[in-house]
C-alpha atoms as a PDB file:
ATOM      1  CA  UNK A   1      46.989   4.097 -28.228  1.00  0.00           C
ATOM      2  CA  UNK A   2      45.029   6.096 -25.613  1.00  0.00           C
ATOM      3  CA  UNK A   3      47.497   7.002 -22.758  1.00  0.00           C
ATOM      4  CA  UNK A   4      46.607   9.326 -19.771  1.00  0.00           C
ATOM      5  CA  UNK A   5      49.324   9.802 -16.889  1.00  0.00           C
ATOM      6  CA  UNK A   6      48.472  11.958 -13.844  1.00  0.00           C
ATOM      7  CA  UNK A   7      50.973  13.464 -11.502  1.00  0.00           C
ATOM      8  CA  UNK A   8      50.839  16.484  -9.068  1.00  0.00           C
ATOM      9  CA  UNK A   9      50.317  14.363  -6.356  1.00  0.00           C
ATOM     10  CA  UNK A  10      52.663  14.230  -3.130  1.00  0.00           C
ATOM     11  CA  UNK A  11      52.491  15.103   0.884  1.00  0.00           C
ATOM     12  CA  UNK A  12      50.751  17.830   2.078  1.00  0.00           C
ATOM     13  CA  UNK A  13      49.372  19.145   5.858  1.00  0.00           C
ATOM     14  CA  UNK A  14      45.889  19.990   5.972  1.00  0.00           C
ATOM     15  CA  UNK A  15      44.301  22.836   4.805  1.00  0.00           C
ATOM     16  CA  UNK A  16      47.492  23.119   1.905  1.00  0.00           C
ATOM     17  CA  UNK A  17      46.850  22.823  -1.552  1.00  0.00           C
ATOM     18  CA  UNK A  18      47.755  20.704  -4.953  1.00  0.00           C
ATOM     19  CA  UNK A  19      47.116  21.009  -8.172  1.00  0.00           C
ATOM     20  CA  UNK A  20      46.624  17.527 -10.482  1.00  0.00           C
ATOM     21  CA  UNK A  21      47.343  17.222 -14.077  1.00  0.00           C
ATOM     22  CA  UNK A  22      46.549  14.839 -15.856  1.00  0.00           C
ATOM     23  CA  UNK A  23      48.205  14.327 -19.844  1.00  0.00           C
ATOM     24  CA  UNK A  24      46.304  12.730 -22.399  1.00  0.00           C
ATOM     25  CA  UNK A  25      47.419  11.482 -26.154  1.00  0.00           C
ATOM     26  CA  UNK A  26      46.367   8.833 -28.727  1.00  0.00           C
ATOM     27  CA  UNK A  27      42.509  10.193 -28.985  1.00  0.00           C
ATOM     28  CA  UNK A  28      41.170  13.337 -29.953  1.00  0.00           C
ATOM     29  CA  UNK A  29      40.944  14.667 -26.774  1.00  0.00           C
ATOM     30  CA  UNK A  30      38.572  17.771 -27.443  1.00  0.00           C
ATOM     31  CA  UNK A  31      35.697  15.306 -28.071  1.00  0.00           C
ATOM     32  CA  UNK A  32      35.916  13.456 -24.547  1.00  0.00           C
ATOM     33  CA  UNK A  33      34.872  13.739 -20.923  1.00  0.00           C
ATOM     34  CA  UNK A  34      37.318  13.298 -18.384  1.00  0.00           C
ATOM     35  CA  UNK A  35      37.101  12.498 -14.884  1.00  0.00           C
ATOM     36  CA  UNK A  36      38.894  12.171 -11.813  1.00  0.00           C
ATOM     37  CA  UNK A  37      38.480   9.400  -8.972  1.00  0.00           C
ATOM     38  CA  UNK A  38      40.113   8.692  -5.917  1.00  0.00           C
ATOM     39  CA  UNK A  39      40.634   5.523  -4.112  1.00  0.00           C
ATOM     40  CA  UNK A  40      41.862   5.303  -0.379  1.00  0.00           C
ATOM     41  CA  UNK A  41      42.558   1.993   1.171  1.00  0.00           C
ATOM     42  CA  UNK A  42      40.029  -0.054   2.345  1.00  0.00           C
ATOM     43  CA  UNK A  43      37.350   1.695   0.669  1.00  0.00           C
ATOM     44  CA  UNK A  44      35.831   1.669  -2.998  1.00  0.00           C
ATOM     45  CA  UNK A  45      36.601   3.798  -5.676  1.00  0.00           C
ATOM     46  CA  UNK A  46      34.818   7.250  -5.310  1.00  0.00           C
ATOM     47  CA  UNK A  47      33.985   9.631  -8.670  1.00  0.00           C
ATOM     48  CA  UNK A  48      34.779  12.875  -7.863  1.00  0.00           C
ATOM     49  CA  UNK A  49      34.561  15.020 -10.562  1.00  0.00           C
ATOM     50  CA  UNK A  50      34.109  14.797 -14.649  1.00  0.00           C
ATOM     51  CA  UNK A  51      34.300  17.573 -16.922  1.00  0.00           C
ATOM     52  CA  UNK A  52      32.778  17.163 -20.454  1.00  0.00           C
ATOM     53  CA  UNK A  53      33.696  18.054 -23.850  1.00  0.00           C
ATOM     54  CA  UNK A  54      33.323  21.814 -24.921  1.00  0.00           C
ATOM     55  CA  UNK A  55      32.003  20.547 -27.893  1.00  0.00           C
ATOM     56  CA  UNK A  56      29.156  18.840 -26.190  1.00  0.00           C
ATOM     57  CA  UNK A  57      25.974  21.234 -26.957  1.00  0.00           C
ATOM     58  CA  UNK A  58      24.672  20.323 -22.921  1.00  0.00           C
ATOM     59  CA  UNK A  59      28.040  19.875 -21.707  1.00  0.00           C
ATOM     60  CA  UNK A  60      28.802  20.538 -17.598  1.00  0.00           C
ATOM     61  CA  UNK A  61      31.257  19.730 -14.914  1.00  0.00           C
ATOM     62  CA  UNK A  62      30.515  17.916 -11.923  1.00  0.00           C
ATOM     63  CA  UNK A  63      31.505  17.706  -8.535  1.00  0.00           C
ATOM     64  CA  UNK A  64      31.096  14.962  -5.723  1.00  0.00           C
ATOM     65  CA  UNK A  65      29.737  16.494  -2.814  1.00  0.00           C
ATOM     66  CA  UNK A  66      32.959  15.200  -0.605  1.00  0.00           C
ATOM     67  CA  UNK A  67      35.035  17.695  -2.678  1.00  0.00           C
ATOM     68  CA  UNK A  68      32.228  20.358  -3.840  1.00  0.00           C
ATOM     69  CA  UNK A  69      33.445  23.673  -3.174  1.00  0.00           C
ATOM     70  CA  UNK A  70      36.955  22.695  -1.953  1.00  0.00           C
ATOM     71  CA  UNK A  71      38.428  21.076  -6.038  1.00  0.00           C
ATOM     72  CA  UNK A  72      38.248  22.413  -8.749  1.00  0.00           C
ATOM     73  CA  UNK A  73      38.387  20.787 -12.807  1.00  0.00           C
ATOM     74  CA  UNK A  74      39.550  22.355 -15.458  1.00  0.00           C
ATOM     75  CA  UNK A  75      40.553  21.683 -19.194  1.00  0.00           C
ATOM     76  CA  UNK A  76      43.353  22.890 -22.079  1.00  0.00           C
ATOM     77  CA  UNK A  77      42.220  21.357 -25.417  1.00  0.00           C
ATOM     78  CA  UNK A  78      44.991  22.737 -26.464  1.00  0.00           C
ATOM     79  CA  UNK A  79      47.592  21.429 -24.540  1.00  0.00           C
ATOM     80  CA  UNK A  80      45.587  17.847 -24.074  1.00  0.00           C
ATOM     81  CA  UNK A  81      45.717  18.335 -20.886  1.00  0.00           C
ATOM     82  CA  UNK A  82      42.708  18.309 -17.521  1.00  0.00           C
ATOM     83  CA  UNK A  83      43.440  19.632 -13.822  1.00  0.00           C
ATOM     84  CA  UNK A  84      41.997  18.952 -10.805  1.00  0.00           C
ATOM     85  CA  UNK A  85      42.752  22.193  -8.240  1.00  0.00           C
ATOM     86  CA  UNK A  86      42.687  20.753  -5.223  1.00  0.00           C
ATOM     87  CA  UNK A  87      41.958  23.804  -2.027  1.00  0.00           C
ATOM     88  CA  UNK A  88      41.548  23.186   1.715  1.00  0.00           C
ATOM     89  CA  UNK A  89      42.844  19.801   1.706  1.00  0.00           C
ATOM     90  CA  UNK A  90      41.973  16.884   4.384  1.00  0.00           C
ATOM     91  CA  UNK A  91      43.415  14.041   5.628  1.00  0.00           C
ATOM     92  CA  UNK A  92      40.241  12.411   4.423  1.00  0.00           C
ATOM     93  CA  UNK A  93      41.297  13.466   1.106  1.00  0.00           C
ATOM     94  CA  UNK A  94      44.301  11.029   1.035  1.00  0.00           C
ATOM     95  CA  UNK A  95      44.142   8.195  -1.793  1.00  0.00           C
ATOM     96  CA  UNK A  96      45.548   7.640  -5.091  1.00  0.00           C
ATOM     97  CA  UNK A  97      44.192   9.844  -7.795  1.00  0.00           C
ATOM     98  CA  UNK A  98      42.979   8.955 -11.478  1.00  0.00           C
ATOM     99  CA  UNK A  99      42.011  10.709 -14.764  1.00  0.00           C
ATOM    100  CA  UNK A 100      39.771   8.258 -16.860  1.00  0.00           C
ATOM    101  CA  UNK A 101      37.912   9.098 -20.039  1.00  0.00           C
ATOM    102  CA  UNK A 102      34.598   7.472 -21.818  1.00  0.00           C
ATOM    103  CA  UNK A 103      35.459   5.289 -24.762  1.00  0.00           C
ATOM    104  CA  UNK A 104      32.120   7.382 -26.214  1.00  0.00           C
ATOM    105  CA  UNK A 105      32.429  10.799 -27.683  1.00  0.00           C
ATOM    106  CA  UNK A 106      30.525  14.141 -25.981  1.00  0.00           C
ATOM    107  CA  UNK A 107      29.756  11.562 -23.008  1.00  0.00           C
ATOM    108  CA  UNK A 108      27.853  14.017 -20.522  1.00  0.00           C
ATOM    109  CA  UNK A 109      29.238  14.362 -16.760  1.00  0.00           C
ATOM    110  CA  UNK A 110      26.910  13.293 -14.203  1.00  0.00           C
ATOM    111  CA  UNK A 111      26.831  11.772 -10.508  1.00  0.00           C
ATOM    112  CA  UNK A 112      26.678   8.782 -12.428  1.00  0.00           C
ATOM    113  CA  UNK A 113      30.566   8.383 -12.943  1.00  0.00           C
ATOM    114  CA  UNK A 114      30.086   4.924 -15.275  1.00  0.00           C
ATOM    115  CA  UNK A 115      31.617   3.803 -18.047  1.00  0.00           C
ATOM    116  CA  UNK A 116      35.054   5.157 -17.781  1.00  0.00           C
ATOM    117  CA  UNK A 117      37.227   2.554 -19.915  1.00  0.00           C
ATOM    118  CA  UNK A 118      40.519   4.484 -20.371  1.00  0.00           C
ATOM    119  CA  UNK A 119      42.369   4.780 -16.984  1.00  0.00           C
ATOM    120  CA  UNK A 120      45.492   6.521 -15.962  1.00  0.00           C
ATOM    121  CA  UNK A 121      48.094   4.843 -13.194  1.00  0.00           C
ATOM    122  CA  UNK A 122      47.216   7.587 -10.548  1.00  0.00           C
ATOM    123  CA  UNK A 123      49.021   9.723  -8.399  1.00  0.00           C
ATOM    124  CA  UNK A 124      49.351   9.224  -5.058  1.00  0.00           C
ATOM    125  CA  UNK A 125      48.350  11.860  -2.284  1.00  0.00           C
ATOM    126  CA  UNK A 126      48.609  12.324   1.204  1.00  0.00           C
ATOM    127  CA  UNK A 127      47.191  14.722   3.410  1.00  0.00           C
ATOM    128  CA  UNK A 128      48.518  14.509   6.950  1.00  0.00           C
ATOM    129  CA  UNK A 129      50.587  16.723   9.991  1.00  0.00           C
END
C-alpha cells in the first residue's frame, strides 16, 4: 500500500535551519507529485510547496509565498525519497509538517494544492528562543 512517513522535524531558534524528508513506498514514485503542507494550531492547513514528476513533459515546483525564497523542495527518484530544505526559519513557521501525493499520475504543481489523497503522519516543528 502507499506509505509516506516524514521526519526531520524537531526544535529550533529562529533564523536555524532543518531539513525534511519525507520516504515514500508502495507506488511508483517517479510518476507522482509530492507536496508538503503545514498545519499550526488554530489555523487551516496551508500548501506550501509541491514538486512534480520529472517525467511530466510541463513539470515545475512550487512555492507558497509564506516560505518562497526561505524552503527549498527537492527529489531522489532513486532513493524514493522528497526534501523540504527549510533556511531562515520563524516562529511563524512552527506546525506539523506533511508530504502528500496525487492519487493521479504527472499531476502538475500549482498554487492550487488539491487533490492530495495519500498523506503522511507529519513531523512536528517548532521554531522558538
Amino acid at each position: 500500500q502507499v506509505q509516506l512517513v516524514e521526519s526531520g522535524g524537531g526544535l529550533v531558534q529562529p533564523g536555524e535551519s532543518l531539513r525534511l524528508s519525507c520516504a515514500a513506498s508502495g507506488f511508483p514514485f517517479d510518476s507522482y507529485a509530492v507536496g508538503w503542507f503545514r498545519q499550526a494550531p488554530g489555523k487551516e492547513r496551508e500548501g506550501i510547496s509541491c514538486i512534480s514528476s520529472l517525467k511530466t513533459s510541463n513539470g515545475g515546483i512550487y512555492y507558497a509565498d509564506s516560505v518562497r525564497g526561505r524552503f527549498t523542495i527537492s527529489r531522489d527518484d532513486e532513493k524514493n525519497m522528497v526534501y523540504l530544505q527549510m533556511n531562515s526559519l520563524k516562529p511563524e513557521d512552527t506546525g506539523i509538517y506533511f508530504c502528500a501525493t496525487p492519487s493521479a499520475t504527472y499531476y502538475y504543481c500549482s498554487g492550487y494544492m488539491v487533490g492530495y489523497d495519500y498523506w503522511g503522519q507529519g513531523t512536528q516543528v517548532t521554531v522558538a528562543s
